[in-house]
C-alpha atoms as a PDB file:
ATOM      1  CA  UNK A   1     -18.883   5.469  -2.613  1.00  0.00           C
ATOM      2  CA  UNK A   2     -18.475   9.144  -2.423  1.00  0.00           C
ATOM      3  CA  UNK A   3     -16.444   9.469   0.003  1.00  0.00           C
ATOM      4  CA  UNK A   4     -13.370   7.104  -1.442  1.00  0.00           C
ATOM      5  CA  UNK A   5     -13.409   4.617   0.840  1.00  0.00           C
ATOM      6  CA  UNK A   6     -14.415   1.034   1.058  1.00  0.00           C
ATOM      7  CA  UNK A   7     -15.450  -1.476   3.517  1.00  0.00           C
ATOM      8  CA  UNK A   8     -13.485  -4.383   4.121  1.00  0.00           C
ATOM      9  CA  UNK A   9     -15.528  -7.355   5.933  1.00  0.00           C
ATOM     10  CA  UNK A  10     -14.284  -9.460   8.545  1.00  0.00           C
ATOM     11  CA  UNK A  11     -10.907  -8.315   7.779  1.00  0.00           C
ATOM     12  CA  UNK A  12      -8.490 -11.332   8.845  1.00  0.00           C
ATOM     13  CA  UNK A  13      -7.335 -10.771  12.626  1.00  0.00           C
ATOM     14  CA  UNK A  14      -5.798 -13.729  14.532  1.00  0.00           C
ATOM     15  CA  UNK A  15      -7.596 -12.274  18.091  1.00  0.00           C
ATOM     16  CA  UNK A  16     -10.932 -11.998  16.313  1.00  0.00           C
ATOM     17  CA  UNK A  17     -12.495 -14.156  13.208  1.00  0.00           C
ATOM     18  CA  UNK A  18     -15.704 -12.281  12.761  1.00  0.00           C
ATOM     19  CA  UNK A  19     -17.123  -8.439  13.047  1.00  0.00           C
ATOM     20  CA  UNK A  20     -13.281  -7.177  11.978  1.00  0.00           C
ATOM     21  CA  UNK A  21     -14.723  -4.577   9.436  1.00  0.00           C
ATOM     22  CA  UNK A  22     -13.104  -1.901   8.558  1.00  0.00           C
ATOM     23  CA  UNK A  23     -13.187   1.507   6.675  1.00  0.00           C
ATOM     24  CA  UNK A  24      -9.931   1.816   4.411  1.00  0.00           C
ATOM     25  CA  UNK A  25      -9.461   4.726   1.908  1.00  0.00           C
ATOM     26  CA  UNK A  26      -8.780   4.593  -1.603  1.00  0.00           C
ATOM     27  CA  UNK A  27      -5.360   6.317  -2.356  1.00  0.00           C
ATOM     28  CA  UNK A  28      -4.042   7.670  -5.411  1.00  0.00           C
ATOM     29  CA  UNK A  29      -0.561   8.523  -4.188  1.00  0.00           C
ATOM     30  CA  UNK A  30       1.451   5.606  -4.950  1.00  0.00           C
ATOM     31  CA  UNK A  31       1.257   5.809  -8.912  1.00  0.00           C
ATOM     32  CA  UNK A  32      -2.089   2.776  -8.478  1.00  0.00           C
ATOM     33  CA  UNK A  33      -5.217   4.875  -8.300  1.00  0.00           C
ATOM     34  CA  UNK A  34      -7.329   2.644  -6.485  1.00  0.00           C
ATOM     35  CA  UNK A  35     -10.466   4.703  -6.452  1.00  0.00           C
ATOM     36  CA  UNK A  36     -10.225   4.107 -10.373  1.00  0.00           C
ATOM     37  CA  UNK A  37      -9.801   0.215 -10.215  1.00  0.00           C
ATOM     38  CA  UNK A  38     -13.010   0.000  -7.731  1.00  0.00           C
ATOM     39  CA  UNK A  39     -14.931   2.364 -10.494  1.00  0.00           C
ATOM     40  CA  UNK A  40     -13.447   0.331 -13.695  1.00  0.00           C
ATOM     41  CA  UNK A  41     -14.798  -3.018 -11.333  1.00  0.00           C
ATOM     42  CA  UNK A  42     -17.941  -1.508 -10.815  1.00  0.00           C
ATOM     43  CA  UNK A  43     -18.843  -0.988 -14.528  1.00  0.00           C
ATOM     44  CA  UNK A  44     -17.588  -5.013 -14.951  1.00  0.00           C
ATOM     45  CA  UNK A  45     -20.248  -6.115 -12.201  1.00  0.00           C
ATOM     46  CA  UNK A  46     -23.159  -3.117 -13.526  1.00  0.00           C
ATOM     47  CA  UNK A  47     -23.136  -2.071  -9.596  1.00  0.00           C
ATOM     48  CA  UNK A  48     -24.705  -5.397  -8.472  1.00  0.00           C
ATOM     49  CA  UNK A  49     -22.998  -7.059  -5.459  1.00  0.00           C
ATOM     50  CA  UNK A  50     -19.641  -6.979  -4.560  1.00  0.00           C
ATOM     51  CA  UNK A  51     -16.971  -4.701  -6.466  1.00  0.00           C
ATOM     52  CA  UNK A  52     -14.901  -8.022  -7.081  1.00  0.00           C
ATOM     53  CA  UNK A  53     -17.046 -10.954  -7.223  1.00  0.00           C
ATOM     54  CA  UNK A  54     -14.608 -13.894  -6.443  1.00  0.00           C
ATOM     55  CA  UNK A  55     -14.130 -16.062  -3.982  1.00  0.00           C
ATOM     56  CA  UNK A  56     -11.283 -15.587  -1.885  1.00  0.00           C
ATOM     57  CA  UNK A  57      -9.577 -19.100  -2.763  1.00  0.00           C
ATOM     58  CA  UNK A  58     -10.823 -18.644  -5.934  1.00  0.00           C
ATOM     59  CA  UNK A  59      -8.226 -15.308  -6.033  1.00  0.00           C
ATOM     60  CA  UNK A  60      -4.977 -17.358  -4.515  1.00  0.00           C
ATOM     61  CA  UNK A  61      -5.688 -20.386  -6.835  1.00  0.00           C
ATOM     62  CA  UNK A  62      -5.945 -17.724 -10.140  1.00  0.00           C
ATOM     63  CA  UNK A  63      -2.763 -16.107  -8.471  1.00  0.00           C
ATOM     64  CA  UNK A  64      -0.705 -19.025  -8.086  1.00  0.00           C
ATOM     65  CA  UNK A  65      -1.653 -20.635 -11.447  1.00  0.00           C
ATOM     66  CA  UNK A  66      -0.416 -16.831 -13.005  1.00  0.00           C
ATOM     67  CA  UNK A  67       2.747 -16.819 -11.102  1.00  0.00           C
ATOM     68  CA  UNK A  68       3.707 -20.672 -12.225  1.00  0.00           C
ATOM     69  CA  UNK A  69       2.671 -19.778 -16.054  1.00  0.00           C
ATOM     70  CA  UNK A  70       5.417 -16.938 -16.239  1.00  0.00           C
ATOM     71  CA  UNK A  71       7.562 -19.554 -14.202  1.00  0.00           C
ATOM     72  CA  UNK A  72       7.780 -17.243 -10.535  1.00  0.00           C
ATOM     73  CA  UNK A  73       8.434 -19.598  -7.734  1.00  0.00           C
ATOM     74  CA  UNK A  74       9.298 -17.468  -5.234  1.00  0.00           C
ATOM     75  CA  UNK A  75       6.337 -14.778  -5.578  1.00  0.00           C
ATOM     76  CA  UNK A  76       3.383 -15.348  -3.192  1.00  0.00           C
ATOM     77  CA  UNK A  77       0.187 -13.051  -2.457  1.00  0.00           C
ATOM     78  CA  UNK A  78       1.550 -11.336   0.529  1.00  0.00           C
ATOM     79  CA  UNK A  79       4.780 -10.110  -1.389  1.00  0.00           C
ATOM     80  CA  UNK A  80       2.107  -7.894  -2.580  1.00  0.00           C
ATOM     81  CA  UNK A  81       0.925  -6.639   0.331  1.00  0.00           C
ATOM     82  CA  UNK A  82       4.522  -5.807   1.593  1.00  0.00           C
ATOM     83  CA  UNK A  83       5.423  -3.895  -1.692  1.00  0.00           C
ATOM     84  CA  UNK A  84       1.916  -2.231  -1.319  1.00  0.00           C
ATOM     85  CA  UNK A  85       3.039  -1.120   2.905  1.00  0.00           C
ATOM     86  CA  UNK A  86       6.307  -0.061   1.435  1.00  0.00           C
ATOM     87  CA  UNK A  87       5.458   2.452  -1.027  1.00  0.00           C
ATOM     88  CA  UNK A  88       2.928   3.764   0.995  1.00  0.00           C
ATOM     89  CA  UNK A  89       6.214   4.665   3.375  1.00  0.00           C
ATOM     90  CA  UNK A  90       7.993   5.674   0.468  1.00  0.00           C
ATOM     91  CA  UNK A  91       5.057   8.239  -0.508  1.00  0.00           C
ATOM     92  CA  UNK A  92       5.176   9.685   3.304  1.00  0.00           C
ATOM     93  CA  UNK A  93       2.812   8.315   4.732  1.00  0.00           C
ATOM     94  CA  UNK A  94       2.774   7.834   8.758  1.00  0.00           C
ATOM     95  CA  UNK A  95       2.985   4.698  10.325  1.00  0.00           C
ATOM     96  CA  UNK A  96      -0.789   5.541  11.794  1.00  0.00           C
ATOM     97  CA  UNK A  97      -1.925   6.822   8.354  1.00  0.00           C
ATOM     98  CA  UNK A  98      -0.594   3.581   6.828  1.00  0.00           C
ATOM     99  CA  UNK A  99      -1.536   1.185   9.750  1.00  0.00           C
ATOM    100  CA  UNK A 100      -5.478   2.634   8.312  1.00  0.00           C
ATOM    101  CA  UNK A 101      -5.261   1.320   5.257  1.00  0.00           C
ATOM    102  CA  UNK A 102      -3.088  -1.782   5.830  1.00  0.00           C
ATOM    103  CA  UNK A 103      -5.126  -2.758   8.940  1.00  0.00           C
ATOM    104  CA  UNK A 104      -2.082  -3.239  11.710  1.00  0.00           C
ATOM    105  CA  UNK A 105      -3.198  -2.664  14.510  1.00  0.00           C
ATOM    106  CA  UNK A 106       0.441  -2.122  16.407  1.00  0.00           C
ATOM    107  CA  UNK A 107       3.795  -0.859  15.208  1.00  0.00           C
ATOM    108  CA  UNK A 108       5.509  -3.702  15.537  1.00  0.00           C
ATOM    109  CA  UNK A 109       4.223  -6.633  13.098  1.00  0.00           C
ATOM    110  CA  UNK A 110       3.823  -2.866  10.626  1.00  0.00           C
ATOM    111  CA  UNK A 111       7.833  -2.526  11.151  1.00  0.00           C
ATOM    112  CA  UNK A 112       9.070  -5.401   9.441  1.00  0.00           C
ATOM    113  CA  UNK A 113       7.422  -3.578   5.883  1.00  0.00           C
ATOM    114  CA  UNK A 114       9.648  -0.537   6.403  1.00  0.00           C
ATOM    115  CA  UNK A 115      12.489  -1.084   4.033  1.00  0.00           C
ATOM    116  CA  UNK A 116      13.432   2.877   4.622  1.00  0.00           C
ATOM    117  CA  UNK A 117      17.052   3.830   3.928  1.00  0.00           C
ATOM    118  CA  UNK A 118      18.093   6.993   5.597  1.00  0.00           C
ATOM    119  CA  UNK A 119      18.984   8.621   2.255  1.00  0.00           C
ATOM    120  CA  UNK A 120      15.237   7.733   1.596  1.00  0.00           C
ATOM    121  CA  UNK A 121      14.387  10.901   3.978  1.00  0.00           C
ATOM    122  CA  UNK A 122      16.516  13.209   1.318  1.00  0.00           C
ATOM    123  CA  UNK A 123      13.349  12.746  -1.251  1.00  0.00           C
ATOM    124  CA  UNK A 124      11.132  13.922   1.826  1.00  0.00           C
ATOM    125  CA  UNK A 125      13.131  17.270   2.208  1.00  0.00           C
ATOM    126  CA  UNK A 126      11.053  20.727   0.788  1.00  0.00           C
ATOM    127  CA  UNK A 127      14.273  22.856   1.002  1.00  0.00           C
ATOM    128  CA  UNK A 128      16.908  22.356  -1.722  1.00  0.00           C
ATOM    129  CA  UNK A 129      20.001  20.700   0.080  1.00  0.00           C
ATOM    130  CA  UNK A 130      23.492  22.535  -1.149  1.00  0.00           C
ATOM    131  CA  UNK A 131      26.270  19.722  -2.053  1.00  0.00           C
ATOM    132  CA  UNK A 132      29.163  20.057  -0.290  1.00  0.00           C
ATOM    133  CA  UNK A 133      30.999  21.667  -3.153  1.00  0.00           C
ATOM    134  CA  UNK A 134      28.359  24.308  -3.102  1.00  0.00           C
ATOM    135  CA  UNK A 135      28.485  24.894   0.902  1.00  0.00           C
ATOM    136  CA  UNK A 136      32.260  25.571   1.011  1.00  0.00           C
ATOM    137  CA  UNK A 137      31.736  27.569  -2.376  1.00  0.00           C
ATOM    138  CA  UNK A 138      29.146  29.814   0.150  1.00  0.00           C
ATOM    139  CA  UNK A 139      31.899  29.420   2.969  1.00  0.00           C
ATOM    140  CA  UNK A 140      34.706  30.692   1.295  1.00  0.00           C
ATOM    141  CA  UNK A 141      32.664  33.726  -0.447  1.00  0.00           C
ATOM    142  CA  UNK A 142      31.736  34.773   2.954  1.00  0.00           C
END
């Protein structure tokens, strides 16, 4: 636990069905601190077992019967997971620093979660960008 990561067992792979563990980090950059959630789960179980002790149909049938209670018929698990990829793009992360934690292993099934817009890459930018008014202001002056 001290280092901020967590191990994720027989992660799904359609090559492999068991031994597909892997290490993921816990981020804080996307406005979810994750690393809080796994320490707000562990005080829920007292540190016995697993951080989230469901089963895994257990978690789609809770998740479906939430999404047809607020009457959301076109919202399903993996939605999540694509908003999740996204703003992990959004934040600047890599495609290998987000293929860690969203366990692609190649850049093309990880492409189809990049909904980057060029003028996304302005928010990226360290420098102050003039406007155009302001570059022909700093032409003209010269």
């Amino acid at each position: 636990m001290k280092k901020r990561t967590v191990t994720i067992r027989d992660r799904k792979d359609p090559r492999r069905k068991d031994g597909n563990h892997q290490i993921v980090p816990l981020l804080n950059s996307t406005s979810y601190d994750a690393w809080q959630i796994i320490l707000e789960q562990r005080i829920v179980t007292r540190g016995i077992g697993r951080v989230f002790p469901y089963h895994s149909k257990s978690v789609g049938a809770a998740f479906h019967r939430s999404c047809k209670a607020i009457d959301l018929d076109d919202l399903c698990s993996h939605d999540l997971r694509h908003e999740g990829t996204s703003r992990l793009f959004e934040a600047g992360f890599s495609i290998q620093q987000v293929a860690v934690v969203t366990g692609h292993k190649d850049w093309r099934m990880l492409r189809r979660y990049t909904n980057l817009k060029p003028e996304d890459l302005h928010k990226m930018q360290k420098a102050a960008q003039p406007s155009m008014e302001q570059f022909l202001a700093t032409l003209v002056a010269s």
